[in-house]
C-alpha atoms as a PDB file:
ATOM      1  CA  UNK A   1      34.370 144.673 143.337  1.00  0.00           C
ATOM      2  CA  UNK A   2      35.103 146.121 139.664  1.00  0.00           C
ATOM      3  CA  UNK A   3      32.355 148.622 137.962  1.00  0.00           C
ATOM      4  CA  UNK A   4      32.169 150.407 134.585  1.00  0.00           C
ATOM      5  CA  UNK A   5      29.688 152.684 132.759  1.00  0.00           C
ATOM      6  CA  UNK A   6      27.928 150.779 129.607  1.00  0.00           C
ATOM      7  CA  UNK A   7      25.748 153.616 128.074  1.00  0.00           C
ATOM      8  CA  UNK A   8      23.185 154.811 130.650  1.00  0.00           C
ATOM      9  CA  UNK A   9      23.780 151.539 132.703  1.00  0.00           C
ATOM     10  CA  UNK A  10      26.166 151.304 135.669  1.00  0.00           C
ATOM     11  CA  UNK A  11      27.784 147.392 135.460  1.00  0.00           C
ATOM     12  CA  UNK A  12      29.144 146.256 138.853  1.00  0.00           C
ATOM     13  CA  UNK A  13      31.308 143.021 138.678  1.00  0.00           C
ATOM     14  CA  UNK A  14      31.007 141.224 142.082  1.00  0.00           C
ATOM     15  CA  UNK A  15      34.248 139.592 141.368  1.00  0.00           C
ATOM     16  CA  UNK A  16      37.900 140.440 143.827  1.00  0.00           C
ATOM     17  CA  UNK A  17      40.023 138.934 146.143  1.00  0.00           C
ATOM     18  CA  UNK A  18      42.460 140.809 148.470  1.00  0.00           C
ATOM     19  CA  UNK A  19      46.032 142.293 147.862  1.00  0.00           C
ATOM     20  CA  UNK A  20      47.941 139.235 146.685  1.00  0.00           C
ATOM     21  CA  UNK A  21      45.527 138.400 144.130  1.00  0.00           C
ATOM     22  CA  UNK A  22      44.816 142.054 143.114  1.00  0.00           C
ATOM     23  CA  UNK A  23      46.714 141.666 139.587  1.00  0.00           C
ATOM     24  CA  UNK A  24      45.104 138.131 138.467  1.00  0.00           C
ATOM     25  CA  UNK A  25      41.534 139.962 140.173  1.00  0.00           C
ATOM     26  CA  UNK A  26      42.067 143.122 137.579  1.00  0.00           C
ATOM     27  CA  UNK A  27      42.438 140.900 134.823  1.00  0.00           C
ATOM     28  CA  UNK A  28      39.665 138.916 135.130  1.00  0.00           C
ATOM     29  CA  UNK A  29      37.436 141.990 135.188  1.00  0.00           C
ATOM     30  CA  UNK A  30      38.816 143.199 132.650  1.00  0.00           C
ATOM     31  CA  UNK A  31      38.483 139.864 130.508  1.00  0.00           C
ATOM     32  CA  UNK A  32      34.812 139.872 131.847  1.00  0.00           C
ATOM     33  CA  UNK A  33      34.058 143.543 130.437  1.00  0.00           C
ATOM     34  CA  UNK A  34      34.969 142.852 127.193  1.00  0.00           C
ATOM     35  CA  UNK A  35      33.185 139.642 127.159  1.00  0.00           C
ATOM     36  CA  UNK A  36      29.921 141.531 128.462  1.00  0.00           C
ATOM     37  CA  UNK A  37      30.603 144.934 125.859  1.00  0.00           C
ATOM     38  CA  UNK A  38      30.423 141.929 123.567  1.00  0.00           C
ATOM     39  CA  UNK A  39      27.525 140.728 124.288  1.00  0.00           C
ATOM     40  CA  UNK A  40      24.532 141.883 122.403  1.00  0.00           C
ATOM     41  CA  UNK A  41      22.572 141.958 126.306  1.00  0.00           C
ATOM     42  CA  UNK A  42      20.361 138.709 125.737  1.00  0.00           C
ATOM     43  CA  UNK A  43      22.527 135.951 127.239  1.00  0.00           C
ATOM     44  CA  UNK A  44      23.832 135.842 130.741  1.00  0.00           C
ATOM     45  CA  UNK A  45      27.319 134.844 131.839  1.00  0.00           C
END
């Protein structure tokens, strides 16, 4: 589980794995917060 601060709102990504997919896990929550800091909040991914 992944989590960042997006003005007042706390986003938690329910997204993971374990230890040997930790790197490939990282990246997609990363690719997933810039698609949702993106977003102008109407559309849902």
């Amino acid at each position: 589980m992944y989590f960042f601060q997006r003005g007042k709102e706390l986003v938690i990504l329910l997204c993971g794995g374990d230890k040997r997919t930790q790197k490939a896990d990282i990246a997609s929550a990363k690719r997933l917060k810039e698609e949702i800091e993106r977003s102008d909040g109407t559309s849902s991914i």
